[in-house]
Protein backbone atom coordinates (compact mmCIF):
# COMPACT_ATOMS: atom_id res chain seq x y z
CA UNK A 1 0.00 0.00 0.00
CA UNK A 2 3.23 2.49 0.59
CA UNK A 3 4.31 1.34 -2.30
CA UNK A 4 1.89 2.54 -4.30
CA UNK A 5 0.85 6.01 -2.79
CA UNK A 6 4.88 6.84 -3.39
CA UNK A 7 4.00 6.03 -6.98
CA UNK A 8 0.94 8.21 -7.44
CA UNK A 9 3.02 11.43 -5.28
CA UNK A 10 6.07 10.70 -7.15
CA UNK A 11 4.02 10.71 -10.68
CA UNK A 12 2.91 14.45 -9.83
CA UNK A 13 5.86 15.95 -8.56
CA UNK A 14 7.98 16.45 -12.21
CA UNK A 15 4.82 18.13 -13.53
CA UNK A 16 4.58 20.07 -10.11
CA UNK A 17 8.29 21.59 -10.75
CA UNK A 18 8.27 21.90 -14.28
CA UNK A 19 5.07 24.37 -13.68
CA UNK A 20 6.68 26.38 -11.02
CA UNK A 21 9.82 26.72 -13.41
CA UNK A 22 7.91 27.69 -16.06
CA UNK A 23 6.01 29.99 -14.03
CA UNK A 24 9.13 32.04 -12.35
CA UNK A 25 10.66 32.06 -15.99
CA UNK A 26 7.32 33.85 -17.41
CA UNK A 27 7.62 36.14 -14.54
CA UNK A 28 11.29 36.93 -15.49
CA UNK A 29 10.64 37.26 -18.99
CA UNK A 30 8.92 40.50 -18.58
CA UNK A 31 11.55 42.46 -17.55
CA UNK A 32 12.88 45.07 -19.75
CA UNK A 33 16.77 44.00 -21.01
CA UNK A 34 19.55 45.95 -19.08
CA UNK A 35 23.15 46.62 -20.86
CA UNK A 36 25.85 45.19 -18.52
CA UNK A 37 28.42 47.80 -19.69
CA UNK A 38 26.33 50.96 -19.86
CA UNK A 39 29.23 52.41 -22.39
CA UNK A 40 28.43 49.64 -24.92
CA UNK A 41 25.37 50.91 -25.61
CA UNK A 42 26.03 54.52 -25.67
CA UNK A 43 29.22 54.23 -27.59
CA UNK A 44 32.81 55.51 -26.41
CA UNK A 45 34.37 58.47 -28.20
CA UNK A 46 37.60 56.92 -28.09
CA UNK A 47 39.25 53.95 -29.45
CA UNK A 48 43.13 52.23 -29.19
CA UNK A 49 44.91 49.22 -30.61
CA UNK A 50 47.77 47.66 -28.69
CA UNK A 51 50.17 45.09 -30.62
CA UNK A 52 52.61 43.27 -29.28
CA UNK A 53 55.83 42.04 -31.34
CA UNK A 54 54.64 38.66 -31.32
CA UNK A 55 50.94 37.30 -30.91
CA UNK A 56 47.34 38.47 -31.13
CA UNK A 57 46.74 42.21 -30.09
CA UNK A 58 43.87 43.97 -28.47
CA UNK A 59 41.34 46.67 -29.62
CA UNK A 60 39.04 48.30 -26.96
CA UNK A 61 37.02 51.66 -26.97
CA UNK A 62 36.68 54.58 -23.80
CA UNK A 63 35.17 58.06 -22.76
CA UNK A 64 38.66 59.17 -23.00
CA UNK A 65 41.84 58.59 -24.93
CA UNK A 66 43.75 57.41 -21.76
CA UNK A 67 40.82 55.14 -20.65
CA UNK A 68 41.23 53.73 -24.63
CA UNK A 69 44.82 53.03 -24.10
CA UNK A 70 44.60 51.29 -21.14
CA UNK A 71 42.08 48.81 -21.62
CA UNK A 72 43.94 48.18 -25.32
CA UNK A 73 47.33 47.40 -23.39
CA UNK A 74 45.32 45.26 -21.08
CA UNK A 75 43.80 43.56 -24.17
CA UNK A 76 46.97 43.19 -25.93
CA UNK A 77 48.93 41.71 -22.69
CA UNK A 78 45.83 39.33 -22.73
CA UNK A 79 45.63 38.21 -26.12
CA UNK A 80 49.21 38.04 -26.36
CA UNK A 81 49.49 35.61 -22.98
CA UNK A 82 46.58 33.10 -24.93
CA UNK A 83 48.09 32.74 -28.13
CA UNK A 84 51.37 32.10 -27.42
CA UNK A 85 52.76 36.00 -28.20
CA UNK A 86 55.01 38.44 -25.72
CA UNK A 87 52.55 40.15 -23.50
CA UNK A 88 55.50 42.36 -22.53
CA UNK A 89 56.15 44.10 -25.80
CA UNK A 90 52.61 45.53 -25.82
CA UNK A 91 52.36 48.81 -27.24
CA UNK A 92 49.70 50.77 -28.27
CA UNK A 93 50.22 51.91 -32.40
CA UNK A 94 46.91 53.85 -32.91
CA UNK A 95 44.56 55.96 -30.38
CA UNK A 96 42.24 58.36 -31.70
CA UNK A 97 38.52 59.35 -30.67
CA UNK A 98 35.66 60.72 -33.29
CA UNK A 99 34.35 64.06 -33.03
């Protein structure tokens, strides 16, 4: 008799949870999207490129040219360090921002 009243619980408790997950992912889904990086949607002014002598560079974008350079050398030292390049040698061989 246990035996078969686990059965007929156990037969309604996946349907049970698959309704409450659908039912907190509807909830979520109405959410307007946020940007993570509030400067990727607005768009930097500013942009640098970092190469180093050997390896895969880095590109990034900023409010300002020193913000650009930075994150490029960090980029650079970065890509450089994954494919097999000299992070060391980074340097940065164009910065300029629109107007």
């Amino acid at each position: 008799m246990t035996g078969k009243h686990t059965h007929h619980c156990s037969s309604w408790l996946l349907p049970c949870l698959l309704a409450i997950n659908l039912a907190l992912t509807a909830g979520c889904s109405s959410k307007t999207a946020t940007a993570r990086y509030s400067s990727a949607t607005i768009g930097s002014a500013c942009y640098a490129k970092a190469l180093p002598t050997v390896g895969e560079g880095g590109l990034a974008w900023g409010d300002t040219l020193n913000m650009a350079r930075q994150k490029s050398m960090s980029n650079c030292a970065r890509y450089a360090g994954r494919s097999g390049g000299t992070p060391s040698t980074c340097q940065v061989v164009l910065a300029e921002c629109k107007h």
